[in-house]
N, C-alpha and C. Protein backbone atom coordinates (compact mmCIF):
# COMPACT_ATOMS: atom_id res chain seq x y z
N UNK A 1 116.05 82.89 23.70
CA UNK A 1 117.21 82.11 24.04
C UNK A 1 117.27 81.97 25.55
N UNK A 2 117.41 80.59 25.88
CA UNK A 2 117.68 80.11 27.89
C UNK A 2 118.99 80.34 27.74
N UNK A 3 120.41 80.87 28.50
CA UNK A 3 121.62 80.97 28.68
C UNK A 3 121.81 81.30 29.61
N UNK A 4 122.83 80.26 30.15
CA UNK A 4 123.44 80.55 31.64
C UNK A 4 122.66 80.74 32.69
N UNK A 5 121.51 79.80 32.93
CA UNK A 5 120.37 79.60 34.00
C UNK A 5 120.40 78.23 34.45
N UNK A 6 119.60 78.12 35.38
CA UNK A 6 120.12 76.57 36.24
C UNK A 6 119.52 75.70 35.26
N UNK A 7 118.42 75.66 35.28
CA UNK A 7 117.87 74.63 33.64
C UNK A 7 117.00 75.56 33.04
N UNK A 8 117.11 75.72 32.01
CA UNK A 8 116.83 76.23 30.68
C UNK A 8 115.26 76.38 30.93
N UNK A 9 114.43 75.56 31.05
CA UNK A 9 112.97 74.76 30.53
C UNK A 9 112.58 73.57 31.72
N UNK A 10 111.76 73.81 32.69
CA UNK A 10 111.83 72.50 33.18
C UNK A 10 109.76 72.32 32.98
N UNK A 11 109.89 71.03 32.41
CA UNK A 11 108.03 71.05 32.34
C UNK A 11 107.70 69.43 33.71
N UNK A 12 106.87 70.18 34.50
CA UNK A 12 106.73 69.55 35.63
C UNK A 12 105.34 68.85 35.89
N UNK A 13 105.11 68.21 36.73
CA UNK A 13 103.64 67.37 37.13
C UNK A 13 103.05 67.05 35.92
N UNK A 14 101.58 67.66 35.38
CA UNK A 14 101.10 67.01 34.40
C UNK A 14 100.82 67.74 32.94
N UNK A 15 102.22 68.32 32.92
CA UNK A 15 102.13 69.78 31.75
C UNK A 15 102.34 69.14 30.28
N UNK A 16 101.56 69.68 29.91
CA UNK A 16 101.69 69.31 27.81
C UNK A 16 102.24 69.94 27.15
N UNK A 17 103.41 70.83 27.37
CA UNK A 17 104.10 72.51 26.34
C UNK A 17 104.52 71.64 25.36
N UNK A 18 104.44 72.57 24.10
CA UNK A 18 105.52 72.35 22.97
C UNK A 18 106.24 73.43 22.50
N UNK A 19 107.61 72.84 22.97
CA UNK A 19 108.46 73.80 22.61
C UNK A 19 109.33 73.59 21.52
N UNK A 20 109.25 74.69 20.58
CA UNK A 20 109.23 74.73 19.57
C UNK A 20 110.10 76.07 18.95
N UNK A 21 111.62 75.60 18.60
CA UNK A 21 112.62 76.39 17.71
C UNK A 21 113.55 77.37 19.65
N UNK A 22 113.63 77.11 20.15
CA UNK A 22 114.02 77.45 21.61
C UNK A 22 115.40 77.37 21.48
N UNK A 23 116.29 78.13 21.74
CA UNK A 23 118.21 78.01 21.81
C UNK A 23 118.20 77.82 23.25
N UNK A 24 118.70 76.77 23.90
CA UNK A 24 119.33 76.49 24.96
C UNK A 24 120.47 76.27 25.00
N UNK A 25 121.39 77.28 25.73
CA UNK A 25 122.82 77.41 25.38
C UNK A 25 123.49 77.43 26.97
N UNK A 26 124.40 76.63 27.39
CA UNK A 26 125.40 77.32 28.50
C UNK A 26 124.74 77.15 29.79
N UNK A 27 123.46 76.22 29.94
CA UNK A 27 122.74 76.18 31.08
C UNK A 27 123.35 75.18 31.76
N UNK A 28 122.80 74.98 33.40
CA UNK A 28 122.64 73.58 34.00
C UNK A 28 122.68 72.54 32.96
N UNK A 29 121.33 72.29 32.60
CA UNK A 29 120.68 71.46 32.64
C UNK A 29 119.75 72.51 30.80
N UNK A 30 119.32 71.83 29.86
CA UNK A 30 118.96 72.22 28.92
C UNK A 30 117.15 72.51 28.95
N UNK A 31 116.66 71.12 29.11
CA UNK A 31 115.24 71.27 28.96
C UNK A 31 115.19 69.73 30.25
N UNK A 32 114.66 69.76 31.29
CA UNK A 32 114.39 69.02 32.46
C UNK A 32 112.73 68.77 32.27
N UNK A 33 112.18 67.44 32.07
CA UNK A 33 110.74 66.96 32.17
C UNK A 33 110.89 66.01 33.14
N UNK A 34 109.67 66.18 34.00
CA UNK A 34 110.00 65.14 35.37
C UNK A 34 108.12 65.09 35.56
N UNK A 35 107.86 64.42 36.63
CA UNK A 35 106.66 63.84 36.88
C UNK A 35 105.95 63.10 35.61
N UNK A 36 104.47 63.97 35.29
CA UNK A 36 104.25 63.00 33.90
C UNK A 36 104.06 63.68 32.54
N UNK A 37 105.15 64.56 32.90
CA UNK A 37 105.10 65.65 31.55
C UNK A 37 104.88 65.28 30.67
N UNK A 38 104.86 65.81 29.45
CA UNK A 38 104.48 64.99 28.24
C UNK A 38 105.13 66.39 27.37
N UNK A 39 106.04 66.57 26.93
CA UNK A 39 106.46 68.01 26.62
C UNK A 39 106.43 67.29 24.95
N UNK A 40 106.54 68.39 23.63
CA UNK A 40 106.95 68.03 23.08
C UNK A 40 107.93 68.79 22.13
N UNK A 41 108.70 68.64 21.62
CA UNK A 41 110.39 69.14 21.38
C UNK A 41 110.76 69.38 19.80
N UNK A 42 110.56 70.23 19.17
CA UNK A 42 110.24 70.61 17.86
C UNK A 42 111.44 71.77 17.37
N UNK A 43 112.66 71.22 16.24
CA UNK A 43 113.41 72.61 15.86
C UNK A 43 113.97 72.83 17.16
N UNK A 44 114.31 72.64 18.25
CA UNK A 44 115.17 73.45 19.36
C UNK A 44 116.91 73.09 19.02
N UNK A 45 117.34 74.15 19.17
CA UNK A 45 119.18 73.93 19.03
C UNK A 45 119.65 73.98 21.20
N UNK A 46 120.09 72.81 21.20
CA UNK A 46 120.00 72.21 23.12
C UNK A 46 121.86 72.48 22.69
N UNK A 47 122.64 73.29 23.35
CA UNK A 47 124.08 72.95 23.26
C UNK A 47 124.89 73.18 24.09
N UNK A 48 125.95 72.80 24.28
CA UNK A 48 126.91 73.15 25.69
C UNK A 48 126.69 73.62 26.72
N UNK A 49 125.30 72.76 27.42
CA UNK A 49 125.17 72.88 28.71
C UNK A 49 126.16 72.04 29.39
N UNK A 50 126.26 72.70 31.05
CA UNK A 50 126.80 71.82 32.27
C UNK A 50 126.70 70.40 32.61
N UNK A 51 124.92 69.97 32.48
CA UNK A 51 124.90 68.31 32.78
C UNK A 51 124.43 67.67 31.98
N UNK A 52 123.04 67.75 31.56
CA UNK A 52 122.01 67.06 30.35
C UNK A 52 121.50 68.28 29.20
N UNK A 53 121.51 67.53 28.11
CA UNK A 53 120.63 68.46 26.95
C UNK A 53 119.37 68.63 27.41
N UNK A 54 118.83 67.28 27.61
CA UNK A 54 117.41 66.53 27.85
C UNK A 54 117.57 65.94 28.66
N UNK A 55 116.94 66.13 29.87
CA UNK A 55 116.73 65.01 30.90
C UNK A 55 115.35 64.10 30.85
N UNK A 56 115.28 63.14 30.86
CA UNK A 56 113.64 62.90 31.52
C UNK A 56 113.51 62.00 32.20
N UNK A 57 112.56 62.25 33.44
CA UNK A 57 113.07 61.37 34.69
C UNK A 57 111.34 61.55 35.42
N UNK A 58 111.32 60.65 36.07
CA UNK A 58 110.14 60.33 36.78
C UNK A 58 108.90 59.52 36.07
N UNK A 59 108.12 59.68 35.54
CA UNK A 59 107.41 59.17 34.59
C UNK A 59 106.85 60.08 32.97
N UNK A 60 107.25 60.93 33.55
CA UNK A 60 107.58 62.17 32.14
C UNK A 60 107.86 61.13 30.93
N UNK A 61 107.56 61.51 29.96
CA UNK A 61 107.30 61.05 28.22
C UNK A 61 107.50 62.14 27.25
N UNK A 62 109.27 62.98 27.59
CA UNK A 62 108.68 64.11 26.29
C UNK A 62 109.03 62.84 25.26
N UNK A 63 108.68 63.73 24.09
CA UNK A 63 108.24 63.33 22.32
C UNK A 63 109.35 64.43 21.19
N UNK A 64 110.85 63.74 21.62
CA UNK A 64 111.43 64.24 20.56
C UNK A 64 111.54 64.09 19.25
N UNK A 65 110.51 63.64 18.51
CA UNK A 65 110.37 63.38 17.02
C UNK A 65 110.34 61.72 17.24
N UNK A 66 109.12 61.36 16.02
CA UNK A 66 108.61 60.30 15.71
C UNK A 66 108.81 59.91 13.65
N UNK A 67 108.47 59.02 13.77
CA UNK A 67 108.66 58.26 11.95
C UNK A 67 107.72 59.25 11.52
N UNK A 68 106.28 59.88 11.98
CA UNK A 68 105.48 60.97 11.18
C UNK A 68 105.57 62.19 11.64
N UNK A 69 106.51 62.61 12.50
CA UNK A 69 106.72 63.91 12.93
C UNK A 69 108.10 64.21 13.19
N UNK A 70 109.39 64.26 12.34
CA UNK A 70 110.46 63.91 13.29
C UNK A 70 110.75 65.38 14.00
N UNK A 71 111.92 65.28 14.95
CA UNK A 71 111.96 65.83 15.77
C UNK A 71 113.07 67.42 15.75
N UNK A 72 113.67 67.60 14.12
CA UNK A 72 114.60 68.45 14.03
C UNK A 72 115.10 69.32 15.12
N UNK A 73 115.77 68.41 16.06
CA UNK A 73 116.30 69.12 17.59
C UNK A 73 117.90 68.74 17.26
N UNK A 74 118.71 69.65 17.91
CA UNK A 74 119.57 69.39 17.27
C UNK A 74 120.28 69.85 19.08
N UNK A 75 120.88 68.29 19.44
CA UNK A 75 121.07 68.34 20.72
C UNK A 75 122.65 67.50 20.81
N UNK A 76 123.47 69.01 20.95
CA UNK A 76 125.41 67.88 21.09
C UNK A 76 125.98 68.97 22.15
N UNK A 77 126.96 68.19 22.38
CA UNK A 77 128.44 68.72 23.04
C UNK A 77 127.68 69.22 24.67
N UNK A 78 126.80 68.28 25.10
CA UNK A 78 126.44 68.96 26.41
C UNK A 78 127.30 67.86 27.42
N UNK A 79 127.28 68.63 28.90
CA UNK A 79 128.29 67.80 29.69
C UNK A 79 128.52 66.73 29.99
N UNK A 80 127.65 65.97 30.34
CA UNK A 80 127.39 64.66 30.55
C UNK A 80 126.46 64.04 29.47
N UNK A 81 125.24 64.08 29.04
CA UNK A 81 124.48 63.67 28.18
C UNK A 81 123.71 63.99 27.83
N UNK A 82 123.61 64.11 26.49
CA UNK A 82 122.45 64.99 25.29
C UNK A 82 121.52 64.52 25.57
N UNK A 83 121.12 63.45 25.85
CA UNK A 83 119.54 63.01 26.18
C UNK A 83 119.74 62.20 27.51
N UNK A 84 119.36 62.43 28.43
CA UNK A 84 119.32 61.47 29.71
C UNK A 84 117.78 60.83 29.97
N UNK A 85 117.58 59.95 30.04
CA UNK A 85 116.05 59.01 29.67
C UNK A 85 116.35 57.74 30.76
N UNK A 86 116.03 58.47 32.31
CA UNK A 86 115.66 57.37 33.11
C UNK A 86 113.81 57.47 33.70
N UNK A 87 113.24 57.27 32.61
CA UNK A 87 111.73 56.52 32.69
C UNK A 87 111.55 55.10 32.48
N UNK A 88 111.52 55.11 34.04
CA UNK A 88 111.30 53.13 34.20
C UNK A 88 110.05 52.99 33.39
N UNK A 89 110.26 51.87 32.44
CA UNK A 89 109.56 51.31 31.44
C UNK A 89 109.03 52.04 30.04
N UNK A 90 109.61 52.98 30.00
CA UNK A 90 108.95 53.74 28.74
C UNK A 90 110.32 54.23 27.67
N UNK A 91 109.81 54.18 26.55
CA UNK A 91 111.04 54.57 25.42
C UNK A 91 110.87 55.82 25.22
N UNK A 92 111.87 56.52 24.75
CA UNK A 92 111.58 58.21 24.90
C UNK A 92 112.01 58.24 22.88
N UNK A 93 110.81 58.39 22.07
CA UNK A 93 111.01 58.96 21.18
C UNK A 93 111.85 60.15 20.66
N UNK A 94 112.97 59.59 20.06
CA UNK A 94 113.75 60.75 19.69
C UNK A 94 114.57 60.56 17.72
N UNK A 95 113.43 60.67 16.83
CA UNK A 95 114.14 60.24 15.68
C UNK A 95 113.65 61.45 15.13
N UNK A 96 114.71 61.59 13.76
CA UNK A 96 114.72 62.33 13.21
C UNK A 96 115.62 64.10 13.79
N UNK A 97 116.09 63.97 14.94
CA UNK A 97 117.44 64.88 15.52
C UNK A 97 118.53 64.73 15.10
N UNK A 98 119.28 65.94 14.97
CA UNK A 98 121.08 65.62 15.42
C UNK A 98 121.70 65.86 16.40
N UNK A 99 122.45 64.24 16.75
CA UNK A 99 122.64 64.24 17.88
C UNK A 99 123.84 63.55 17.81
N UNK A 100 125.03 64.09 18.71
CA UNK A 100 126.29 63.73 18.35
C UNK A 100 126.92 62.35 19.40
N UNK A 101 126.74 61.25 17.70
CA UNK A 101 127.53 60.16 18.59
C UNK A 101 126.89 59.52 19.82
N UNK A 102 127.23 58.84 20.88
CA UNK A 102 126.85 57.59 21.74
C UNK A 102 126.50 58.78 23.07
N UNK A 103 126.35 59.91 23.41
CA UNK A 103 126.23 60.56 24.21
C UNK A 103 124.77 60.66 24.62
N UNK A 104 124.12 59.53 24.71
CA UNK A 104 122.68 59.07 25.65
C UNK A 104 122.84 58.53 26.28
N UNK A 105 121.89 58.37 27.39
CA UNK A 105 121.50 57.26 28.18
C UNK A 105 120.34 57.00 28.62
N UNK A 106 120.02 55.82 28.52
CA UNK A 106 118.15 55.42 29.00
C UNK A 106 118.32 54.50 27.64
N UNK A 107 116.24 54.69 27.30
CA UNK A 107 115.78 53.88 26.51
C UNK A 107 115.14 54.82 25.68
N UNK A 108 115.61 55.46 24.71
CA UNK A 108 115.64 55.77 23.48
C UNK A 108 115.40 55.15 22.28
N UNK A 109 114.61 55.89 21.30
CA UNK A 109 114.21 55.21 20.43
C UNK A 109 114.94 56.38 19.06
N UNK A 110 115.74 56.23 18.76
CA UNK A 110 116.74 57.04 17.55
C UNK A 110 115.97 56.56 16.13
N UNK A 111 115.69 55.55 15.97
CA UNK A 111 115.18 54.86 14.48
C UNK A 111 113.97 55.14 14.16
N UNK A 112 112.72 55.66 15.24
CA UNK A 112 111.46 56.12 14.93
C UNK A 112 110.61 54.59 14.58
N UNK A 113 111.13 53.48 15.51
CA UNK A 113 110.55 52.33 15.19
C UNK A 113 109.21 52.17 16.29
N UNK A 114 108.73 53.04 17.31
CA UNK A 114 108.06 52.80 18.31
C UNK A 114 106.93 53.50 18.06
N UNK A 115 105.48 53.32 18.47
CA UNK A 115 104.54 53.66 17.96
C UNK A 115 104.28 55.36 18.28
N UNK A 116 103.86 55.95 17.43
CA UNK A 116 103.86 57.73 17.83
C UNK A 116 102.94 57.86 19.20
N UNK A 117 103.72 58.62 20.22
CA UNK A 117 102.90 58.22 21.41
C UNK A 117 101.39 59.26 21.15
N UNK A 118 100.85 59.23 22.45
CA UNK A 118 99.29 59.64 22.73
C UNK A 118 99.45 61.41 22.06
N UNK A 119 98.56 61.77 21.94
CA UNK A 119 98.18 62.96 21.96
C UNK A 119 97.74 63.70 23.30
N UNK A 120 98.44 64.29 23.88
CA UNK A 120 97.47 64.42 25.40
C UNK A 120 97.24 66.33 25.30
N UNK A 121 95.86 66.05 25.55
CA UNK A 121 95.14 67.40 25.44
C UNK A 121 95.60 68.63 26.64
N UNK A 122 96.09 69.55 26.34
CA UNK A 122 95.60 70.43 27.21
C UNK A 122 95.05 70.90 28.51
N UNK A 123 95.46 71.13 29.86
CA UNK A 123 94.58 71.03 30.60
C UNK A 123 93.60 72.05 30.75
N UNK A 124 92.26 72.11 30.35
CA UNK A 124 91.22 73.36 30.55
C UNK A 124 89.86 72.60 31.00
N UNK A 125 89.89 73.81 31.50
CA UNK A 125 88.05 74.04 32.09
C UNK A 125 87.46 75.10 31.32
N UNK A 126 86.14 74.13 31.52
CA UNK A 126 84.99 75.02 30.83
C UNK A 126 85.00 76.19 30.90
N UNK A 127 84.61 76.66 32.56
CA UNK A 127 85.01 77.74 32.89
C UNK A 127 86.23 78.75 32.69
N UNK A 128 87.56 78.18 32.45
CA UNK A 128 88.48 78.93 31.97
C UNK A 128 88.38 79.61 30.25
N UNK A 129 87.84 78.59 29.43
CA UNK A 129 87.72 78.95 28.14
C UNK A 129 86.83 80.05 28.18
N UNK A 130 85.60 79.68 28.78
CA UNK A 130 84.11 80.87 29.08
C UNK A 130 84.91 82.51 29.34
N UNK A 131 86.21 82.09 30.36
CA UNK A 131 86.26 83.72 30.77
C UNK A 131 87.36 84.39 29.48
N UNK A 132 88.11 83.27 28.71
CA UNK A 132 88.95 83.81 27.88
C UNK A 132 88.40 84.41 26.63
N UNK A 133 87.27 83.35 26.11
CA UNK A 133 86.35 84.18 25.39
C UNK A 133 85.66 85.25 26.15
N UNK A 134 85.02 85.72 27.15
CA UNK A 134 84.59 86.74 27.51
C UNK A 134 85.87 88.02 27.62
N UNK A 135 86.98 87.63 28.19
CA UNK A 135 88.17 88.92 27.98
C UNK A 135 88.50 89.35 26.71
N UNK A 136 88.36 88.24 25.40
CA UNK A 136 88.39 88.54 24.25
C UNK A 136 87.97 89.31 23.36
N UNK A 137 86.51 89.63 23.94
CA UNK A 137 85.55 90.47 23.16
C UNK A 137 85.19 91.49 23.89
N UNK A 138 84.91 92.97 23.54
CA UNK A 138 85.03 94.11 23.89
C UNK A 138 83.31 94.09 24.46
N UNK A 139 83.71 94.44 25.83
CA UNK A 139 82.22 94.34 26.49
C UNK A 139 81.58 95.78 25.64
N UNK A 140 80.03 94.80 25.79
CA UNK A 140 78.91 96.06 24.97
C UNK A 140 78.36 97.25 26.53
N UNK A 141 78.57 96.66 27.77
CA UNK A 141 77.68 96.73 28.92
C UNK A 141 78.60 98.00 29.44
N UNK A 142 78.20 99.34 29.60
CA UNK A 142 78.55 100.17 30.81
C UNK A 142 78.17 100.25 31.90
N UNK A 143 78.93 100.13 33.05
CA UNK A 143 78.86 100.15 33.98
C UNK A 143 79.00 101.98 35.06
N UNK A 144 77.69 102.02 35.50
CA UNK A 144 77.37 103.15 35.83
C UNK A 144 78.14 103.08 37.27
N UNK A 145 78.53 103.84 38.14
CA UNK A 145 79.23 104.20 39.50
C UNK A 145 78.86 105.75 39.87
N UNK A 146 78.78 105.75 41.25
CA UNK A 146 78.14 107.06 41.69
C UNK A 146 79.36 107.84 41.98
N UNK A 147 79.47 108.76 42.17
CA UNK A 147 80.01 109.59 42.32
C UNK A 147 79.84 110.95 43.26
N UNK A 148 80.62 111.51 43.55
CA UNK A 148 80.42 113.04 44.63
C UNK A 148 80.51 114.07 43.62
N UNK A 149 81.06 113.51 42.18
CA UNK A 149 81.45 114.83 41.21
C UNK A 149 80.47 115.23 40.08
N UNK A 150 80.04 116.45 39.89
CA UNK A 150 78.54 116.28 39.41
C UNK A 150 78.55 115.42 38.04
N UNK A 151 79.74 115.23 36.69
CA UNK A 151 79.56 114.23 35.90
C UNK A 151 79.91 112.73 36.00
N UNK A 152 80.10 111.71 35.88
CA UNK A 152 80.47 110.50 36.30
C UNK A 152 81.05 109.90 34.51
N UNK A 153 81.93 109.80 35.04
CA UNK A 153 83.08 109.71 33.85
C UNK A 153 83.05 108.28 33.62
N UNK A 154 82.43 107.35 32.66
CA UNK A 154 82.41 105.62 32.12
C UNK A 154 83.08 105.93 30.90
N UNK A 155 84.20 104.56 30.31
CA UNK A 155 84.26 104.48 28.93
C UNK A 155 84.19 103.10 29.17
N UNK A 156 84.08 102.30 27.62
CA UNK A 156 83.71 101.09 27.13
C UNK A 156 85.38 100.71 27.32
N UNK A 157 86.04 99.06 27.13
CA UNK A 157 86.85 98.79 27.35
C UNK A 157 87.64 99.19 25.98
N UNK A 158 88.61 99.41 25.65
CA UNK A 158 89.65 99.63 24.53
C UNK A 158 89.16 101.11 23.93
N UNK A 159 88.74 101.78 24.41
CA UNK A 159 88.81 103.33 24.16
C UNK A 159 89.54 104.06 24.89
N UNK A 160 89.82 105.28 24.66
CA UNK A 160 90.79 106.40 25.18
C UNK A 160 90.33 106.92 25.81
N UNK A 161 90.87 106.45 27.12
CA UNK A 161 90.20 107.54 27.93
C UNK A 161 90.90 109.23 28.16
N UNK A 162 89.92 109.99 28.49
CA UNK A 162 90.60 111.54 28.30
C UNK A 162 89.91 112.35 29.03
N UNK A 163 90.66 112.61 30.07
CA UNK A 163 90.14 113.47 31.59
C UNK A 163 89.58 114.66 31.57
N UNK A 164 88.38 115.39 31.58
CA UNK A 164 87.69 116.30 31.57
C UNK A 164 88.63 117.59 32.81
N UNK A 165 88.81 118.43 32.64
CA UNK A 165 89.26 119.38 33.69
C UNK A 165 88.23 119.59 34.84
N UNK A 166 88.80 119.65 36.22
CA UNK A 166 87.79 119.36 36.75
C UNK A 166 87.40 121.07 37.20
N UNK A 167 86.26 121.32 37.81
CA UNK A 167 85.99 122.52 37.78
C UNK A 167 86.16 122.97 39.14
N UNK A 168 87.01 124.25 39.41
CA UNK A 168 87.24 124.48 40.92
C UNK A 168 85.86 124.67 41.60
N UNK A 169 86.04 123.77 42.86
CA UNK A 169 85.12 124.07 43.93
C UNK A 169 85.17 125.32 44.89
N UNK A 170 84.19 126.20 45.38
CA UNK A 170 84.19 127.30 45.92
C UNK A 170 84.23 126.09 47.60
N UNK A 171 84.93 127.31 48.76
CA UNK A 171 85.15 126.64 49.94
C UNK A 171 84.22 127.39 50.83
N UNK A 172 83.86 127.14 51.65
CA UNK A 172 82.55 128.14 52.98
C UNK A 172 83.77 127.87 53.76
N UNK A 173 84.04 128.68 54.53
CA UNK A 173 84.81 128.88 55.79
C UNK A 173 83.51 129.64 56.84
N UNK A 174 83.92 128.79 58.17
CA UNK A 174 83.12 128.86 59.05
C UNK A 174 83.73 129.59 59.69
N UNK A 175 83.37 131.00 60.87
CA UNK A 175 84.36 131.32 61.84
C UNK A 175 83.21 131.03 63.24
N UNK A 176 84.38 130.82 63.83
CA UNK A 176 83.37 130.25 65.20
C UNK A 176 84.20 131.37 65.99
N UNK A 177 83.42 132.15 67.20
CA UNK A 177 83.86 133.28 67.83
C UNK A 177 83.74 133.02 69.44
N UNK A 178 84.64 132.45 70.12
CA UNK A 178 84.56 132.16 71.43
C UNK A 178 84.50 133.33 72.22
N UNK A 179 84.03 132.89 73.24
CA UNK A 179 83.42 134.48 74.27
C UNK A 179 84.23 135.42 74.43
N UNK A 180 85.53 135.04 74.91
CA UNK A 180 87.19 135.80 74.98
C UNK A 180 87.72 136.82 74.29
N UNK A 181 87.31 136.06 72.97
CA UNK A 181 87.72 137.23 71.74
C UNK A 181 86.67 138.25 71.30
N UNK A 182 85.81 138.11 72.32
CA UNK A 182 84.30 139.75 71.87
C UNK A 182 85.05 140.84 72.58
């Protein structure tokens, strides 16, 4: 649950989240998409926030439910407006919600008459997947390190490690005898 925070959710620059079954209660601002977000909005209860349920502003496109996916968001009684939709030139899919009464503004599409927008993938690199599968799986490889202590203590990753007692070292004390004290 977001409550009583400046906005709830804000998905920014070129982010793809789907958020999905989320209580936004008592905020700013409910769920804020700005630049070219592409969020998409699934089961969330958006209610008695301060300004907007939903904002979306800049060239942002969230996807509150479509004619083959609708959007069971259930977005009322926020301060100014349950859905705020100023994206010059674009309709902001929102069918299949409850949503109380004339409390939008923009270009909304309530009837699910507009085509289901893009699918937009994920942003990853090769390289990122490579290291998530590599953190995933329990390295086979020990890694040897030297040491001053005569055993050198390795375990494999996800085992217990369990500290050997270490064995007291004997000390040499040196006496050095300056001329004075003969």
């Amino acid at each position: 649950m977001f409550q009583n925070t400046g906005v709830g959710i804000k998905n920014t620059d070129d982010s793809a989240s789907k958020i999905v079954g989320k209580r936004l209660i008592g905020n700013e601002n409910g769920i804020v998409a700005q630049g070219n977000a592409r969020s998409i909005l699934r089961g969330n209860y958006i209610e008695s926030n301060i300004r907007d349920g939903v904002a979306a502003i800049a060239q942002s496109l969230p996807d509150l439910g479509h004619s083959q996916e609708p959007g069971r968001n259930t977005i009322r009684n926020n301060g100014r407006y349950d859905i705020y939709a100023v994206v010059k030139g674009k309709t902001i899919p929102a069918y299949g919600n409850s949503l109380a009464g004339d409390r939008n503004y923009g270009s909304i599409d309530t009837a699910g008459k507009i085509a289901i927008p893009p699918q937009v993938a994920p942003l990853t690199t090769t390289s990122t997947l490579n290291q998530v599968e590599k953190e995933s799986q329990p390295e086979d490889e020990i890694i040897e390190t030297t040491s001053t202590e005569p055993e050198s203590l390795t375990t494999q990753k996800n085992q217990t490690y369990h500290p050997q007692p270490k064995k007291p070292r004997s000390r040499v004390y040196l006496a050095i005898l300056v001329p004075s004290q003969i």
